[in-house]
Protein backbone atom coordinates (compact mmCIF):
# COMPACT_ATOMS: atom_id res chain seq x y z
CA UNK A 1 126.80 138.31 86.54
CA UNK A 2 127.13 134.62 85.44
CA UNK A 3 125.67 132.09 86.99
CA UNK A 4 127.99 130.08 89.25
CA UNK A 5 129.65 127.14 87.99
CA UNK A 6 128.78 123.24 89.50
CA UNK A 7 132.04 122.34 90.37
CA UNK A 8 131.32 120.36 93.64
CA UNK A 9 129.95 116.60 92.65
CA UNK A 10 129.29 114.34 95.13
CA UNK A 11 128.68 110.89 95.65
CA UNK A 12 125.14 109.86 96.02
CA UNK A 13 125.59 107.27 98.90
CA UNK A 14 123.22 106.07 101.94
CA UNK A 15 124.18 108.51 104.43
CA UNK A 16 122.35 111.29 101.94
CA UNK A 17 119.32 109.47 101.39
CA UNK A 18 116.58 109.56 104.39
CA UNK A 19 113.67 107.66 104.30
CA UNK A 20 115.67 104.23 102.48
CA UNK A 21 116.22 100.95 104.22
CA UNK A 22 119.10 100.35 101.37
CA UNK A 23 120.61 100.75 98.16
CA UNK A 24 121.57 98.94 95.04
CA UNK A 25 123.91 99.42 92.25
CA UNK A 26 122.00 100.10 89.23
CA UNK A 27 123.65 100.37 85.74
CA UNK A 28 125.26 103.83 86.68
CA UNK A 29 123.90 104.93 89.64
CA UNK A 30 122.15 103.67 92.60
CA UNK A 31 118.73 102.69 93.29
CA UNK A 32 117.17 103.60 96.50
CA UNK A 33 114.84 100.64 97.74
CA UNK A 34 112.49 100.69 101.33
CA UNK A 35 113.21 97.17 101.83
CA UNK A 36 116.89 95.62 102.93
CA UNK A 37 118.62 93.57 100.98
CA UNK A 38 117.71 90.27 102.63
CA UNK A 39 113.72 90.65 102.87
CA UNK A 40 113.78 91.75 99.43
CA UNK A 41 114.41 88.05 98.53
CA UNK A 42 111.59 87.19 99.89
CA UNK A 43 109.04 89.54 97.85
CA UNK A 44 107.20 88.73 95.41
CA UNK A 45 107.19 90.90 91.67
CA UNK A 46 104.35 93.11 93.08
CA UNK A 47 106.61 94.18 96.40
CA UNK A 48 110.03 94.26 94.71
CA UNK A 49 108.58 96.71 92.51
CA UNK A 50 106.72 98.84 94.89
CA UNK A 51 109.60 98.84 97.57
CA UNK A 52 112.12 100.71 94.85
CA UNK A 53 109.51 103.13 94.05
CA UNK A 54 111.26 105.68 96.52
CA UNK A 55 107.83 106.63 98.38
CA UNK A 56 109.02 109.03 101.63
CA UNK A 57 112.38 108.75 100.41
CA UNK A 58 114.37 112.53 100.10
CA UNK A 59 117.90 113.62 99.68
CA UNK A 60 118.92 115.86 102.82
CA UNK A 61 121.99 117.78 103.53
CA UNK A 62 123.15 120.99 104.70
CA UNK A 63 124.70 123.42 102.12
CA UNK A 64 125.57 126.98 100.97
CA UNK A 65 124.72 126.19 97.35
CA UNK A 66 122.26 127.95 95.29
CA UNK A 67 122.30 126.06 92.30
CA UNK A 68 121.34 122.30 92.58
CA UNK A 69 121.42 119.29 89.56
CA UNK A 70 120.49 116.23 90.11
CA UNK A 71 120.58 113.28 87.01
CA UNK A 72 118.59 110.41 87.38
CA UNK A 73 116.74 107.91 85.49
CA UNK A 74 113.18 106.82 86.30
CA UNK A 75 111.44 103.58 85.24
CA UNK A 76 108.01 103.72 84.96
CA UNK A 77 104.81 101.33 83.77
CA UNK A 78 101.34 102.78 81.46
CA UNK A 79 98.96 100.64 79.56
CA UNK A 80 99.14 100.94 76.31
CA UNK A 81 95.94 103.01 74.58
CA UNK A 82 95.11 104.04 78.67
CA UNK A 83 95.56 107.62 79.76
CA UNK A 84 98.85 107.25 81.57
CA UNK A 85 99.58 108.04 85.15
CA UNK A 86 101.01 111.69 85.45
CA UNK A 87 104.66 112.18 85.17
CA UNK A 88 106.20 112.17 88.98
CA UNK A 89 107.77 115.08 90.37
CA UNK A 90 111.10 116.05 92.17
CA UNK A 91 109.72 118.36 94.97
CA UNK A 92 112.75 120.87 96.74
CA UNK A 93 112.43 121.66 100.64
CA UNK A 94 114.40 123.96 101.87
CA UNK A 95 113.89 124.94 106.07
CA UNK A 96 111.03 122.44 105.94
CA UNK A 97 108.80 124.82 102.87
CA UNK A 98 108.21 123.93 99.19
CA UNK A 99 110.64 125.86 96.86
CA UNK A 100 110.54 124.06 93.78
CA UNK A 101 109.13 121.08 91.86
CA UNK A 102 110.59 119.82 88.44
CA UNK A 103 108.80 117.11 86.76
CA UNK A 104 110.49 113.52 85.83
CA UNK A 105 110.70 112.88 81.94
CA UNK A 106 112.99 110.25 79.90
CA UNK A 107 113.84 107.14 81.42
CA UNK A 108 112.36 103.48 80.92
CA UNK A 109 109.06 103.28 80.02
CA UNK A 110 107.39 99.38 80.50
CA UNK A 111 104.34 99.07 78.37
CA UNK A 112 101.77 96.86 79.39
CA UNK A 113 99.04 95.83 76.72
CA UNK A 114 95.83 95.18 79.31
CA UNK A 115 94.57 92.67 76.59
CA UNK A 116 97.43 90.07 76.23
CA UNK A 117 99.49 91.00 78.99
CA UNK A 118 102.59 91.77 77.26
CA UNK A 119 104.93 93.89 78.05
CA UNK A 120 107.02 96.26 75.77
CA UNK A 121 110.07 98.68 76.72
CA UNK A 122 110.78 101.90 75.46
CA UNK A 123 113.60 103.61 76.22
CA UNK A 124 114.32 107.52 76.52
CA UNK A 125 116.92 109.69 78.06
CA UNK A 126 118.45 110.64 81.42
CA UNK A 127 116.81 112.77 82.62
CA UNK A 128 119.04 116.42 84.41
CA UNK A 129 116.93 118.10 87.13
CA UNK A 130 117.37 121.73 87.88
CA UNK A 131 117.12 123.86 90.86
CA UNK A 132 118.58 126.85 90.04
CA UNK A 133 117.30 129.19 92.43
CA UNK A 134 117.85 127.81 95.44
CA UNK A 135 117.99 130.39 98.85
CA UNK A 136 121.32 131.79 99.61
CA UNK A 137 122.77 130.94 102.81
CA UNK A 138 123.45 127.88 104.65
CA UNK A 139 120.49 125.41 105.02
CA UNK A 140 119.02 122.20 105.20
CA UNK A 141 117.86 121.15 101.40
CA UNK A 142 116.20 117.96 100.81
CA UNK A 143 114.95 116.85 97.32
CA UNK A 144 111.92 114.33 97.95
CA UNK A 145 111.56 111.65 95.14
CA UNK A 146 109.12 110.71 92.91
CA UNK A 147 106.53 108.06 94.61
CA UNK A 148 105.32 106.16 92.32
CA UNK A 149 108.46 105.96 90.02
CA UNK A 150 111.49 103.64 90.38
CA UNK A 151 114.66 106.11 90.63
CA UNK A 152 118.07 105.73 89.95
CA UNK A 153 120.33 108.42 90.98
CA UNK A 154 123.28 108.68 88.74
CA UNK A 155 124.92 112.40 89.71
CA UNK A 156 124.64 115.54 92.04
CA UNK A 157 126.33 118.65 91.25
CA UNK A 158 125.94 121.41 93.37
CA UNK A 159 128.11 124.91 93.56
CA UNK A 160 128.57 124.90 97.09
CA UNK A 161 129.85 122.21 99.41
CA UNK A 162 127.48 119.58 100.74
CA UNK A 163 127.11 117.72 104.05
CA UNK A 164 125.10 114.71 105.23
CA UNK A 165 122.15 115.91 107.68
CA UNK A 166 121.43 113.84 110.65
CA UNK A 167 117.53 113.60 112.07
CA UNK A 168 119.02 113.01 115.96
CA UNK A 169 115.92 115.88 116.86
CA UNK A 170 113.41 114.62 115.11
CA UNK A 171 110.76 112.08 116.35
CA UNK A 172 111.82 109.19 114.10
CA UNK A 173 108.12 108.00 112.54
CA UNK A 174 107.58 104.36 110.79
CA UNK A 175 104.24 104.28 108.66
CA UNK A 176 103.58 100.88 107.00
CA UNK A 177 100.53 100.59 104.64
CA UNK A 178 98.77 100.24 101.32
CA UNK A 179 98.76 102.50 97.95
CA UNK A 180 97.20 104.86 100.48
CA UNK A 181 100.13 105.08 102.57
CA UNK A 182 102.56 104.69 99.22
CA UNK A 183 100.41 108.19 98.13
CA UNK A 184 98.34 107.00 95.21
CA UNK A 185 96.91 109.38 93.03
CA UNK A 186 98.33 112.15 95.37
CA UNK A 187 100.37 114.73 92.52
CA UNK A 188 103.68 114.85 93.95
CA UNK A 189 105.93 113.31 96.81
CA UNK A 190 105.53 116.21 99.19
CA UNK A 191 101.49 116.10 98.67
CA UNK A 192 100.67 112.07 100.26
CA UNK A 193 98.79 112.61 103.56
CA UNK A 194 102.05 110.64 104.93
CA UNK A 195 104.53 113.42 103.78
CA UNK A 196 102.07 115.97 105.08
CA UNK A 197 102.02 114.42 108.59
CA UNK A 198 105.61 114.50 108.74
CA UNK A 199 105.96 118.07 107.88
CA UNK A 200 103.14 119.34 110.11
CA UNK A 201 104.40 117.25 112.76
CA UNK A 202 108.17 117.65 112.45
CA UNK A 203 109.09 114.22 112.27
CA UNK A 204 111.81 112.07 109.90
CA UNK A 205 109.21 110.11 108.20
CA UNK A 206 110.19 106.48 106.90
CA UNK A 207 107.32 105.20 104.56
CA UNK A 208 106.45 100.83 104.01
CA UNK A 209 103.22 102.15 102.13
CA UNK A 210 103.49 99.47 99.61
CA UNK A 211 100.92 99.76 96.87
CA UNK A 212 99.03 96.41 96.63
CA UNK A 213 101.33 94.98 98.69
CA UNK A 214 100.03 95.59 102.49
CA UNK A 215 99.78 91.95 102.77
CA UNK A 216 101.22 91.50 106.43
CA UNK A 217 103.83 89.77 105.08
CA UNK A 218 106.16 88.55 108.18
CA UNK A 219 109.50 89.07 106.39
CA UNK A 220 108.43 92.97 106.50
CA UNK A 221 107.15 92.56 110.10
CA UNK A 222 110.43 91.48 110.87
CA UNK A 223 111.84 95.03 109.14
CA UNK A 224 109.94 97.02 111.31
CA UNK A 225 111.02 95.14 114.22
CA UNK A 226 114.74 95.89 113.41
CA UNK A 227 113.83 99.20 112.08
CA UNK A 228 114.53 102.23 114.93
CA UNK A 229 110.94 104.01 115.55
CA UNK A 230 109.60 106.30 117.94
CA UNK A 231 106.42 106.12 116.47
CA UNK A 232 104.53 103.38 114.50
CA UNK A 233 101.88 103.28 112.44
CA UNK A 234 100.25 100.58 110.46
CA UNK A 235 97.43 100.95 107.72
CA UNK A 236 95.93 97.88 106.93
CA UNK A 237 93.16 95.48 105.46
CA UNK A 238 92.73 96.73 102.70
CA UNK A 239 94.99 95.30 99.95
CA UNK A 240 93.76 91.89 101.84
CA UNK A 241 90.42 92.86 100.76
CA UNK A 242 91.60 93.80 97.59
CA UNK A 243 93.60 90.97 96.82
CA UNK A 244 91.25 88.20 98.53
CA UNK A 245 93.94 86.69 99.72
CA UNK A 246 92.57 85.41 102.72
CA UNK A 247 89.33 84.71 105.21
CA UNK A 248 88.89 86.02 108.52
CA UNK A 249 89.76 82.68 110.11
CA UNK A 250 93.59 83.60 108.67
CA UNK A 251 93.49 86.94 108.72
CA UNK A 252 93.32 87.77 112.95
CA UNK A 253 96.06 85.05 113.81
CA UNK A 254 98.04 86.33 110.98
CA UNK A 255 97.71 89.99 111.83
CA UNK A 256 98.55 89.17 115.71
CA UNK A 257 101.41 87.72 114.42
CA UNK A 258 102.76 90.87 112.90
CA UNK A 259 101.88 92.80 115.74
CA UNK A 260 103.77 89.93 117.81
CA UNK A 261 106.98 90.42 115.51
CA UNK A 262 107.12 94.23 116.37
CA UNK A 263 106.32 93.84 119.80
CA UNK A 264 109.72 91.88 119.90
CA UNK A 265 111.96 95.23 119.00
CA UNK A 266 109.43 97.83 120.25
CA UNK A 267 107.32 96.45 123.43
CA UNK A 268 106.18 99.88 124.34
CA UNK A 269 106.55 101.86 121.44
CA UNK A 270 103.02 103.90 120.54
CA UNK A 271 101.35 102.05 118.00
CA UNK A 272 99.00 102.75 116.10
CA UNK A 273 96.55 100.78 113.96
CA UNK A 274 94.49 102.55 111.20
CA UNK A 275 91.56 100.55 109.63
CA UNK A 276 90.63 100.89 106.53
CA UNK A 277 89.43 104.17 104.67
CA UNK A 278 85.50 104.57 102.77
CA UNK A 279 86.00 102.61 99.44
CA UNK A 280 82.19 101.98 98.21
CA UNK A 281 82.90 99.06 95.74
CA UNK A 282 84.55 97.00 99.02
CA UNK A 283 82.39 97.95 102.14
CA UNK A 284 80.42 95.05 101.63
CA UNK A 285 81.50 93.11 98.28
CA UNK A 286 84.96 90.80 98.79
CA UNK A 287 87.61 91.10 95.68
CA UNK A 288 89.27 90.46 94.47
CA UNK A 289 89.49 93.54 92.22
CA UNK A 290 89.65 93.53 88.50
CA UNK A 291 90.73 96.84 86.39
CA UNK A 292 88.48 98.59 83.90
CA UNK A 293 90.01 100.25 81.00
CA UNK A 294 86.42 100.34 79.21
CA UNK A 295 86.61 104.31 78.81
CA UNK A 296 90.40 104.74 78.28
CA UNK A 297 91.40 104.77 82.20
CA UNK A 298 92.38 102.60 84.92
CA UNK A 299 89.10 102.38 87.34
CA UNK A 300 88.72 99.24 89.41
CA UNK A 301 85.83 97.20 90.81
CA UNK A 302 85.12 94.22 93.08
CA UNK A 303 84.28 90.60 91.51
CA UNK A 304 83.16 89.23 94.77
CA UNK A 305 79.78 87.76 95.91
CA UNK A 306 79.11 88.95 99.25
CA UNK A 307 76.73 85.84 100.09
CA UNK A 308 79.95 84.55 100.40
CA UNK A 309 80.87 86.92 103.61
CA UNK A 310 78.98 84.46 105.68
CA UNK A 311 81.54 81.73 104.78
CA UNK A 312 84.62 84.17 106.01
CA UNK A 313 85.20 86.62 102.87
CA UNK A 314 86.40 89.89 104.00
CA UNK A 315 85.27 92.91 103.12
CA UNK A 316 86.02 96.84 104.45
CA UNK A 317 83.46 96.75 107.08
CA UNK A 318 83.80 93.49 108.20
CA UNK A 319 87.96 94.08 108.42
CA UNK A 320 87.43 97.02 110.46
CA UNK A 321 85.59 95.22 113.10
CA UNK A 322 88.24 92.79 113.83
CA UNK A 323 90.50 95.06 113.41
CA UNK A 324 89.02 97.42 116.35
CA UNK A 325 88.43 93.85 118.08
CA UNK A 326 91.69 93.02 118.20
CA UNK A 327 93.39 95.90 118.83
CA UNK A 328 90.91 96.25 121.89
CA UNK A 329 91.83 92.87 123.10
CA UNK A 330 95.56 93.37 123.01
CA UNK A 331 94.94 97.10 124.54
CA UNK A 332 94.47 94.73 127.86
CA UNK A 333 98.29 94.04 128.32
CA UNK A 334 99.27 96.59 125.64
CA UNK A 335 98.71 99.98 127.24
CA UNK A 336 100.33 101.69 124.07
CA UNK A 337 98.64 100.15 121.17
CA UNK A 338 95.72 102.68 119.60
CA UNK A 339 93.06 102.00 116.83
CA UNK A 340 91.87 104.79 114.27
CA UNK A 341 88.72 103.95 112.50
CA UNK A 342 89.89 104.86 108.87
CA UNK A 343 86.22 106.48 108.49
CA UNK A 344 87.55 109.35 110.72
CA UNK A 345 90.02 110.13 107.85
CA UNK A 346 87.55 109.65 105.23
CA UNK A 347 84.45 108.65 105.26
CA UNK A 348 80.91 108.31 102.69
CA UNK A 349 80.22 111.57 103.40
CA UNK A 350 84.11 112.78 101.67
CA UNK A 351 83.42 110.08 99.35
CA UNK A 352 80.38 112.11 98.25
CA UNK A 353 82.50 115.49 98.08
CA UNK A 354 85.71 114.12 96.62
CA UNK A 355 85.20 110.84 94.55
CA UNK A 356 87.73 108.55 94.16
CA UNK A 357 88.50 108.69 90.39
CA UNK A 358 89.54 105.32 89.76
CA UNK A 359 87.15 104.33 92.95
CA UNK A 360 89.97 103.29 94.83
CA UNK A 361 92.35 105.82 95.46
CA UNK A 362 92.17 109.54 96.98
CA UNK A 363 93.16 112.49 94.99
CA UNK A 364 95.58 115.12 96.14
CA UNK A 365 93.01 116.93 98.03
CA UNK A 366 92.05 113.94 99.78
CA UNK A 367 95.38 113.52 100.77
CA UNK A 368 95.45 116.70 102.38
CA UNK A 369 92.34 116.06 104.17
CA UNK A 370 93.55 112.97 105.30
CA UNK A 371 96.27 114.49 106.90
CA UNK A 372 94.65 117.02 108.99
CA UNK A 373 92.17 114.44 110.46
CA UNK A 374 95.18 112.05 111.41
CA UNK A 375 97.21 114.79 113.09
CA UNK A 376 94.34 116.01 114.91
CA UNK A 377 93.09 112.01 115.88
CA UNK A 378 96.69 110.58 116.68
CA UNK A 379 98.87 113.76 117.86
CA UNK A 380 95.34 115.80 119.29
CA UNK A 381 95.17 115.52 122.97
CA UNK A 382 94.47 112.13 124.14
CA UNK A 383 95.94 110.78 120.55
CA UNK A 384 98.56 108.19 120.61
CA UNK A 385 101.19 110.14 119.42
CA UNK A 386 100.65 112.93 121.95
CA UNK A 387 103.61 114.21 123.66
CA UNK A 388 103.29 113.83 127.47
C-alpha cells in the first residue's frame, strides 16, 4: 500500500501553539517567543534571545492523521574550536506518551570566537521533520520544541484534518526561572524537570525559565501578573548570583517587589518559591561567573572574593536564607505563598552522584530527579500544589 499523501496544510498560527505568550513574523514563518510583544522591548540581548528559544512551548491539536511534517528553521549559537551543544530535538506526544523524537539540523548557525568575541554566521538548510508513524485514530498530538534553539515554523502538512486543542481541564501551571527552569543540559524538550512535572502532574505547563536571565526583572513580573495561572512557581537567585548583579540590600526589596506585582493579578493563587539548587563553585564564592574553554568545553567558575560577602555579595547560601526569610515573613498575611529549599531537589550529596558537567547545570538524569522530588515536595500531601 502507499503511504498516504499530505494533502492537508495548515496554518501555523497562535491558537496551535501552547506554552507561547506570542508570535512574530519571521522571514517565512513565524517565531514563537515566551514574552509579549510589549515587554520584549524592554529586554535586554541576553532575554530577547532566551525568550524565543521556545522552552515549554508544543504544537497541540486533535487529529486522525498518521503521517505528520513539520518545516522549520532553527538558529542556534557554538564557540568556535568548543565541543558544541547537542543538536535539539522535536519530541512527538501523542495521549500524553513519547512516540517519536527527530533531531533539528540546518538552519542558522552564529559562531562565536571566545577569544575576540566575534561573531560569524553560517547558514544551512530548512530543515523537514518527519513523523511518519504516528497512531491511527483520533487523538491529541503535540510536537514539543526544541529548548534551547530559536524556532521558526514555516509549514505543517499532515494527511488528516487538524484542530486546535483547548487545555479548559487542565490545571493551567506558570513556572518562571533560570537555565534550570529553561532545561539546560537536559537532552530534549520533553526531558527538563519542568516538562516532567507537567506530564506527571497533568497540567498545561507555560515555562519563563530564562537562561541567565532570572533577573526579577519587573517588566516580566508584570507578565505573570497578566498571565492566567492556577499555579505559580518561581525559581530564583541564582542567575543574581551568577550575574552579580546586585547586594542583598537590593536584592529583598527588589524581590518583594515582584512578588508585589503578582500579588496584583493573583492575590491567592498558590505560590511557590524555590531557592536555589547545590552549585559548589557559588555556595559561598559571589560571581560573577566567567566561562572556561581551557579543555575544549564550556565549564564555568566564580571570580568572586567571598571576604566580600560581609559587605552584601550574594552567594547560594546566603540567597537561600533570605529567600526562606522572606517568604516566611510574607507567609503572615499570605496564607498561600510556600518556600522549597532547592537542596530538597538537589543537594551535595546528588552533586556527588551526578556532577554537573559544566559545574553549573544538571544533566538529563538530574532533571528527572529533580522532578520527582518537586512533585512529591509541592503536590505531596501538605505541598502547595495539593488538591484539597
Amino acid at each position: 500500500m502507499s503511504a498516504s499523501r499530505l494533502d492537508h496544510h495548515t496554518p501555523i498560527t497562535a491558537d496551535l501553539l501552547h506554552g507561547a505568550l506570542d508570535v512574530e513574523d519571521g522571514e517565512r514563518g513565524v517565531v514563537p517567543c515566551r514574552l509579549p510583544g510589549w515587554a520584549r522591548e524592554y529586554a535586554d540581548p541576553q532575554l530577547l534571545s532566551t525568550q524565543a528559544q521556545p522552552a515549554g512551548v508544543r504544537l497541540a491539536f486533535r487529529t486522525s492523521a498518521t503521517r505528520i511534517e513539520l518545516m522549520a528553521r532553527r538558529t542556534h549559537m557554538a564557540f568556535r574550536g568548543v565541543t558544541p551543544r547537542p543538536d535539539g530535538y522535536f519530541d512527538l506526544m501523542v495521549g500524553g506518551k513519547l512516540i517519536a523524537q527527530v533531531q533539528s539540523a540546518g538552519g542558522t548557525a552564529l559562531i562565536v570566537d571566545a577569544v575576540t568575541g566575534t561573531t560569524e554566521i553560517e547558514q544551512g538548510p530548512d530543515h523537514t521533520i518527519r513523523f511518519d508513524e504516528v497512531p491511527a485514530g483520533e487523538k491529541t498530538v503535540e510536537i514539543w520544541l526544541p529548548h534551547y534553539e530559536r524556532i521558526e515554523l514555516i509549514a505543517l502538512r499532515t494527511d488528516g484534518l487538524i484542530e486546535p486543542v483547548v487545555d479548559e481541564y487542565r490545571r493551567k501551571w506558570l513556572n518562571y526561572g533560570s537555565s534550570i527552569s529553561q532545561g539546560s543540559n537536559a537532552m530534549s524538550p520533553t526531558s527538563t524537570w519542568a516538562a516532567r512535572v507537567a506530564r506527571e502532574g497533568g497540567m498545561a505547563l507555560t515555562n519563563l525559565g530564562f537562561s541567565g536571565s532570572a533577573m526579577l526583572d519587573p517588566f516580566v513580573a508584570r507578565v505573570i501578573c497578566d498571565q492566567p495561572a492556577d499555579l505559580i512557581s518561581l525559581e530564583v537567585g541564582i542567575n543574581i548570583v551568577n550575574g552579580d548583579v546586585m547586594r542583598m540590600r537590593a536584592f529583598t526589596p527588589v524581590l518583594c517587589g515582584f512578588l508585589d506585582t503578582i500579588r496584583k493579578g493573583h492575590p491567592t493563587t498558590p505560590l511557590l518559591l524555590v531557592s536555589p539548587i547545590h552549585c559548589a563553585i557559588q555556595e559561598d564564592t559571589p560571581g560573577p561567573l566567567a566561562t572556561d574553554f581551557g579543555d575544549g568545553c564550556i565549564r564555568y567558575r566564580a571570580t568572586g572574593d567571598p571576604d566580600e560577602v560581609r559587605a552584601g555579595k550574594l552567594t547560594l547560601h546566603t540567597i537561600r536564607q533570605e529567600i526562606a526569610r522572606i517568604v516566611e515573613l510574607r507567609a503572615t498575611h499570605d496564607a498561600n505563598i510556600h518556600h522549597l529549599d532547592g537542596l530538597e531537589l538537589f543537594g551535595s550529596a546528588d552533586a556527588e552522584n551526578h556532577p554537573l558537567t559544566d559545574r553549573l547545570h544538571p544533566d538529563t538524569e538530574s532533571h528527572r530527579l529533580i522532578a520527582d522530588r518537586f512533585l512529591v515536595h509541592a503536590f505531596g500531601d501538605g505541598g502547595a500544589f495539593a488538591l484539597a
